[in-house]
Protein backbone atom coordinates (compact mmCIF):
# COMPACT_ATOMS: atom_id res chain seq x y z
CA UNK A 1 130.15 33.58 97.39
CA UNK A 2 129.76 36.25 100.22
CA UNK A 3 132.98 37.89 101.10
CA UNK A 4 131.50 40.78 103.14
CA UNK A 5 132.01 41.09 106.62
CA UNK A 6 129.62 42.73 109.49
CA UNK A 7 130.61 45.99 108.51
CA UNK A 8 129.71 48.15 106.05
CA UNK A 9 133.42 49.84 105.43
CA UNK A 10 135.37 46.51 105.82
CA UNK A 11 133.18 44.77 103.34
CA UNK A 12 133.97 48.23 100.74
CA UNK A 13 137.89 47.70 101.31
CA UNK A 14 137.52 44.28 100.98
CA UNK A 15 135.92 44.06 97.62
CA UNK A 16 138.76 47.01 96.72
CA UNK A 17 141.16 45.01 97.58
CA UNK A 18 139.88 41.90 95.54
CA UNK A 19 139.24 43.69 92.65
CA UNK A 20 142.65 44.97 92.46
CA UNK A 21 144.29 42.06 92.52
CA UNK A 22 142.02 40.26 90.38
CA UNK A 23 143.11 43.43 87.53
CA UNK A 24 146.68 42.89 88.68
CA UNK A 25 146.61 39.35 87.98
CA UNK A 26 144.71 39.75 84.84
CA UNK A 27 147.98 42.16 84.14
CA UNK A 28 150.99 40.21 84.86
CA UNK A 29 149.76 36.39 84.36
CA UNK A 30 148.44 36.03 80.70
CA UNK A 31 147.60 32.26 81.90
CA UNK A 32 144.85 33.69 84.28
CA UNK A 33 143.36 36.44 82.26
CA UNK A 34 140.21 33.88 80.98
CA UNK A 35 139.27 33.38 84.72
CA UNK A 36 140.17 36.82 86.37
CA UNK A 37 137.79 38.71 84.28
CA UNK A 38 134.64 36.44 85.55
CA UNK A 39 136.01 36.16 89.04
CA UNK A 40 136.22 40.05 89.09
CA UNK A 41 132.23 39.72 88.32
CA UNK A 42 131.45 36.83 90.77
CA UNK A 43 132.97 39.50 93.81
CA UNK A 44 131.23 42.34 92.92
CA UNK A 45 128.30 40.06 92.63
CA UNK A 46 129.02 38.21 96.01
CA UNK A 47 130.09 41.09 97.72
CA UNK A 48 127.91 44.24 96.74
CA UNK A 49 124.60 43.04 98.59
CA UNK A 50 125.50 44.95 102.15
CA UNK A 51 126.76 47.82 100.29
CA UNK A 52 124.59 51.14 99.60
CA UNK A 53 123.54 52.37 96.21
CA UNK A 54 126.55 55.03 96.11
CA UNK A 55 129.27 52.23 97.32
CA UNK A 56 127.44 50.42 94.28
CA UNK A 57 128.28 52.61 91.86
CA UNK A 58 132.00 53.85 92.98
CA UNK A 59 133.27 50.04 92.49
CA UNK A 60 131.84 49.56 89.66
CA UNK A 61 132.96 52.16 87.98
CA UNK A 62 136.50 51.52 89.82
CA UNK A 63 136.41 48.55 88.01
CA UNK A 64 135.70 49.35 84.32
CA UNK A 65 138.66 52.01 84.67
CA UNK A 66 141.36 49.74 86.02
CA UNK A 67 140.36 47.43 84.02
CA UNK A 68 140.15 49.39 80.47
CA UNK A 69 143.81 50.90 81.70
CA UNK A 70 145.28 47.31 81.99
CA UNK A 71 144.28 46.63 78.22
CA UNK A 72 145.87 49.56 77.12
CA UNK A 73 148.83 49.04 78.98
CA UNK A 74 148.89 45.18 77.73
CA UNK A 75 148.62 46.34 74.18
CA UNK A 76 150.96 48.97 74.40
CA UNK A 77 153.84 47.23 76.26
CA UNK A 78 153.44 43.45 75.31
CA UNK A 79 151.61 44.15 71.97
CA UNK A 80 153.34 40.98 70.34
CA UNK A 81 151.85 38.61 72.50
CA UNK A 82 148.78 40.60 73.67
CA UNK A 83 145.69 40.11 71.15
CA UNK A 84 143.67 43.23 71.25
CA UNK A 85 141.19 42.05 69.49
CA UNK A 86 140.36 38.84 71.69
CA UNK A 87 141.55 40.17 75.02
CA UNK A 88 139.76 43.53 73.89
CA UNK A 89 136.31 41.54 72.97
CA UNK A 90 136.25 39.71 76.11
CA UNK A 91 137.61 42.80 78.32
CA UNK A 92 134.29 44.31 76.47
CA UNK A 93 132.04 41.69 77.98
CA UNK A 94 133.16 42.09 81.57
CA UNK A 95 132.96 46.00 81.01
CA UNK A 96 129.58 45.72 79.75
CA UNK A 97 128.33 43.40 82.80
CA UNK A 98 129.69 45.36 85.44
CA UNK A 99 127.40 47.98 85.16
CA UNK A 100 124.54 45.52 84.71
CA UNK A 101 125.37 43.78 88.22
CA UNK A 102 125.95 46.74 89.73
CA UNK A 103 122.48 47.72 88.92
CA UNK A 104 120.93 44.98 88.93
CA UNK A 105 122.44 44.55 92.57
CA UNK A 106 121.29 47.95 93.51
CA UNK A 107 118.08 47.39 92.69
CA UNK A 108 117.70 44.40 94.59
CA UNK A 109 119.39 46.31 97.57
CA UNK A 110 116.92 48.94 97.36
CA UNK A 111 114.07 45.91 97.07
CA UNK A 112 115.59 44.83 100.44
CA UNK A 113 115.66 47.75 102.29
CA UNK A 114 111.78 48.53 100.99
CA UNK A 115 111.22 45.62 102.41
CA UNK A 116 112.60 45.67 105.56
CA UNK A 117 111.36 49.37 106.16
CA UNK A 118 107.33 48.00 105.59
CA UNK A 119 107.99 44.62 107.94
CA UNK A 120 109.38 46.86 110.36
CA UNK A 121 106.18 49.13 109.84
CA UNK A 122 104.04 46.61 109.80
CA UNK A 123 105.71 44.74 113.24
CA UNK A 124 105.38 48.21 114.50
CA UNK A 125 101.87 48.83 113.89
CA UNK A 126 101.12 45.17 114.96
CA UNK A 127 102.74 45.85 118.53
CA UNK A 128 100.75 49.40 118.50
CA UNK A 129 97.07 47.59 117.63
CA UNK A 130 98.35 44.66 120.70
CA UNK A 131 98.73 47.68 123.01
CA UNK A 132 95.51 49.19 122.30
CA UNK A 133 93.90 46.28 122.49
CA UNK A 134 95.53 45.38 125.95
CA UNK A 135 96.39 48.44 127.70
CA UNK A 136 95.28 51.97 129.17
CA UNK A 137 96.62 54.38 126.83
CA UNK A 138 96.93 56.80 129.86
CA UNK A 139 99.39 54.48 132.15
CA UNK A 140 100.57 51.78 129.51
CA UNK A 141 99.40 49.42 131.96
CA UNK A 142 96.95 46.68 131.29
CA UNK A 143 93.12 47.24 130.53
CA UNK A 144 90.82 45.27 133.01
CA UNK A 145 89.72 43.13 129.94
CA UNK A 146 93.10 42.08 129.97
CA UNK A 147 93.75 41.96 133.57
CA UNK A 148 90.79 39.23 133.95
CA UNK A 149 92.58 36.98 131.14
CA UNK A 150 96.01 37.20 133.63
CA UNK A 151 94.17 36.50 136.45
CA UNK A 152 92.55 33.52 135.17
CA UNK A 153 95.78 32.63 133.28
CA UNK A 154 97.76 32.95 136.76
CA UNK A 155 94.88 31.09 138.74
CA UNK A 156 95.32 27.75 136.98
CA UNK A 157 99.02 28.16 137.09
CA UNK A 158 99.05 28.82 141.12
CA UNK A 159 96.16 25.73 141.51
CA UNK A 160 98.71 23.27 139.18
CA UNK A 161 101.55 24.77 140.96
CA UNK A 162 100.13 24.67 144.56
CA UNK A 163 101.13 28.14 145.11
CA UNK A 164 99.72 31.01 147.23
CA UNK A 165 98.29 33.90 145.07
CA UNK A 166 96.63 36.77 146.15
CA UNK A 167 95.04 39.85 144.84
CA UNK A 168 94.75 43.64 145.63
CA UNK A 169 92.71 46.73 144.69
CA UNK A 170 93.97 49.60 145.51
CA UNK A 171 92.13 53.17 144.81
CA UNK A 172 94.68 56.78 144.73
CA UNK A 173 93.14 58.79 148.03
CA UNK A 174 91.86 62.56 147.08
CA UNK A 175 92.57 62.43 143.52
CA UNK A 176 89.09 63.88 142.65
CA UNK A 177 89.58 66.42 144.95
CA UNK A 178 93.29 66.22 143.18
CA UNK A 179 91.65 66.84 139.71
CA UNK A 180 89.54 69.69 140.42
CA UNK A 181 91.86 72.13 142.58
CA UNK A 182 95.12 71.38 140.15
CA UNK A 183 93.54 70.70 136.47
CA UNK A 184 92.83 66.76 135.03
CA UNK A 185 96.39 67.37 133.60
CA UNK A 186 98.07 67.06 137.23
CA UNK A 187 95.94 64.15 137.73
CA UNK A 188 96.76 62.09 134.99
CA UNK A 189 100.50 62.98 135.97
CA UNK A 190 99.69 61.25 139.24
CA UNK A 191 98.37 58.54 137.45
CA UNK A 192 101.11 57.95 134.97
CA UNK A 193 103.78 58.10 138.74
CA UNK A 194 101.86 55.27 140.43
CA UNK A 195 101.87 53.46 137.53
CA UNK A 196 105.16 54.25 136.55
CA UNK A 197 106.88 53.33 140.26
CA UNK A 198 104.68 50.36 140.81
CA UNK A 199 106.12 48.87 137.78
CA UNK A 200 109.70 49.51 139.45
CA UNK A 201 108.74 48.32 142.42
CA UNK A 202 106.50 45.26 142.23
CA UNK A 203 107.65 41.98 141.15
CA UNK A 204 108.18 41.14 137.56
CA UNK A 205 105.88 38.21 137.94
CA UNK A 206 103.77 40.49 139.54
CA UNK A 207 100.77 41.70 137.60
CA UNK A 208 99.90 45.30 137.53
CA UNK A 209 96.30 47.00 135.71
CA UNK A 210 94.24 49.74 135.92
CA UNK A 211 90.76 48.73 136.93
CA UNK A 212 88.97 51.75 137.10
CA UNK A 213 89.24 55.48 136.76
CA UNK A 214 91.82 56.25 140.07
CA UNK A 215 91.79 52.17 141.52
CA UNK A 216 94.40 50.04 140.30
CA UNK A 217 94.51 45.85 140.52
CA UNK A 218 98.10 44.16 141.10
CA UNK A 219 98.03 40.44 141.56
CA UNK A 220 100.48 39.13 143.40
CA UNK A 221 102.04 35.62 141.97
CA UNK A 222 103.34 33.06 144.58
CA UNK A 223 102.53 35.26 147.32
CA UNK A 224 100.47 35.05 150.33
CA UNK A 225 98.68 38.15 151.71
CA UNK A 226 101.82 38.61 154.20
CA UNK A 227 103.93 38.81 151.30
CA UNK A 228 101.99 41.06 149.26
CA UNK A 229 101.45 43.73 151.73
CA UNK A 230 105.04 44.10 152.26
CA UNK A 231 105.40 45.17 148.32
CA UNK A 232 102.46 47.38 149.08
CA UNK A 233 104.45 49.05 151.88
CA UNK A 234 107.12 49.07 149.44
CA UNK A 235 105.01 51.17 146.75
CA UNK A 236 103.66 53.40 149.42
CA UNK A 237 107.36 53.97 150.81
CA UNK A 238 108.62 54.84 147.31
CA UNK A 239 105.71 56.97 146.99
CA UNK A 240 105.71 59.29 149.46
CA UNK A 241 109.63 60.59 148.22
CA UNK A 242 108.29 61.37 145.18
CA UNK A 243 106.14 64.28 143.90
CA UNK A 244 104.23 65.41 140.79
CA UNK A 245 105.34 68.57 140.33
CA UNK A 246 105.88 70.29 143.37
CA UNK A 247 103.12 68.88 145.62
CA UNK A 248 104.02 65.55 147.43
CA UNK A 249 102.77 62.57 145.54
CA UNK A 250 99.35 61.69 147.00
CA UNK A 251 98.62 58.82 148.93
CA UNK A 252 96.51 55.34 148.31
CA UNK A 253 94.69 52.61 150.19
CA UNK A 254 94.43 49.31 149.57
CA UNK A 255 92.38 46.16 150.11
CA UNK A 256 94.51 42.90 149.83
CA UNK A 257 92.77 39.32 149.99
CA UNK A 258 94.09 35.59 149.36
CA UNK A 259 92.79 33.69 146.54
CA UNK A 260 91.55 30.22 146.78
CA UNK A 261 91.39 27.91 143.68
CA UNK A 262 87.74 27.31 143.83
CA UNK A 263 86.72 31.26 143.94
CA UNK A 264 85.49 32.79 140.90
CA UNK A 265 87.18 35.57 139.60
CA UNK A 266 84.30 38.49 139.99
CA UNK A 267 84.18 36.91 143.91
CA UNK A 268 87.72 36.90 144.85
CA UNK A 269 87.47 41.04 143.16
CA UNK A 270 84.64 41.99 145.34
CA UNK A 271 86.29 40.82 148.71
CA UNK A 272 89.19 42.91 147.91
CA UNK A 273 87.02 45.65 146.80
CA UNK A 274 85.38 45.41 150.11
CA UNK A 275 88.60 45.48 152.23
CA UNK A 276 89.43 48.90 150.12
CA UNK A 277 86.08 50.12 150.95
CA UNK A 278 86.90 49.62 154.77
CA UNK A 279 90.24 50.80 154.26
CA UNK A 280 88.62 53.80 153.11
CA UNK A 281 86.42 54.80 155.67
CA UNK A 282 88.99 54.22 158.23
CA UNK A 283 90.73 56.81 157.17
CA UNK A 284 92.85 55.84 153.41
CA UNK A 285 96.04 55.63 152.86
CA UNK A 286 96.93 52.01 154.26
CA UNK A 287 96.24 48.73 153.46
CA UNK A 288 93.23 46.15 154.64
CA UNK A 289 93.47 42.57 154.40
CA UNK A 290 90.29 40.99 153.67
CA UNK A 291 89.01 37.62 155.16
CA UNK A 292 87.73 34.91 152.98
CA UNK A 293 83.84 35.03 154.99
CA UNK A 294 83.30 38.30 154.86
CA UNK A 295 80.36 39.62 154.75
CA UNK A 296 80.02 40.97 150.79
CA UNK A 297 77.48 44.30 150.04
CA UNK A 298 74.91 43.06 147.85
């Protein structure tokens, strides 16, 4: 028997309600007084399991008083057909249990809400160990370890699929020089902006990770190359109108390359690295898109 509703006061005036009438018809129908006084039980039993310790204890003792004045009033106005003794015994029992399942209700309230405090703890601590494992505590994004399980996740997705997918490194221009004029502080602020407007920028079924110190890996899901470097453009358009503190928000380059089915994951990475390596020397802060034979560094 559950009688409370969603909220908290409703379910308190509800039960009111029910146990006054329950004591009113234990009053004024002598018929009904064997099956009121357990029915006033069964709602505070039903009923009290949403309800906080203090609710707990205001109905029940609401309940022993209106009940204790409806004997009295029984014996003293009806007295020749009332029974004190009997109606008093049994009046005794349901007085003596209230308390009881208001306690013992309590306590399994309380029980309930330890509960749910250490599974919410404990889901809380779980989702805290998953982002350590898989993200840069500095950005929030994801860790390179986990950026190579995306990849290869996406990869075989794209190849079932039969759609374009392509990948790009990108590295933030001058941010050594950033670090030591302005304090590591300002850098990592720089840090925590690119990361923080790629993520509003890119795709959500893009794929965004730190890869190294200042260089950054997105890859780009159902995308070809020409797709991809327009949400580059994007990131470096959003970029440049915002600043970390009062200095302009510094620039990046970026190497961008298709990736084939059949290329393994460490060769598909180097090709892009490459194209941000030329994209570097040529002067930063746009974006190269790297062919599929070129020639690699060894």
């Amino acid at each position: 028997m559950n009688l409370a509703p969603t909220h908290p006061k409703a379910t308190t005036a509800l039960l009111a309600l029910a146990i006054i009438g329950l004591v009113g018809l234990y009053t004024a129908v002598p018929d009904l007084r064997d099956a009121a006084l357990p029915l006033l039980t069964l709602v505070l039993m039903g009923g009290l399991f949403s309800l906080r310790p203090r609710e707990v204890r205001i109905l029940a003792g609401a309940t022993m008083v209106l009940l204790a004045l409806a004997v009295i009033a029984l014996w003293r106005l009806d007295s020749s057909r009332f029974d004190p003794i009997q109606e008093g015994l049994s009046a005794l029992m349901v007085l003596a249990m209230i308390p009881a399942v208001g306690f013992a209700v309590q306590g399994f309230a309380q029980r309930m809400a330890h509960a749910e405090a250490e599974r919410q703890a404990l889901t809380s601590a779980l989702a805290d160990m998953s982002m350590a494992v898989t993200c840069d505590p500095l950005t929030g994004l994801y860790n390179d370890r986990h950026m190579r399980e995306c990849m290869a996740q996406e990869a075989r997705r794209c190849q079932r699929a039969g759609t374009p997918l392509s990948v790009g490194v990108m590295d933030i221009d001058g941010l050594r020089r950033f670090n030591e004029q302005l304090g590591f502080d300002v850098g990592d602020q720089a840090l925590r902006l690119w990361s923080q407007t790629a993520r509003e920028v890119f795709r959500q079924t893009d794929v965004v990770g730190r890869w190294r110190a200042e260089q950054f890996i997105v890859l780009f899901a159902d995308s070809s190359t020409e797709q991809a470097a327009l949400g580059i453009e994007r990131l470096r358009e959003s970029l440049s109108q915002r600043h970390v503190g009062h200095l302009p928000c510094p620039a990046f380059s970026a190497g961008l390359v298709d990736w084939p089915a059949e290329e393994p994951i460490d060769a598909v990475i180097e090709r892009a690295c490459a194209a941000l390596r030329q994209a570097k020397s040529e002067g930063g802060a746009r974006c190269v898109v790297g062919s599929r034979d070129a020639a690699l560094p060894t």
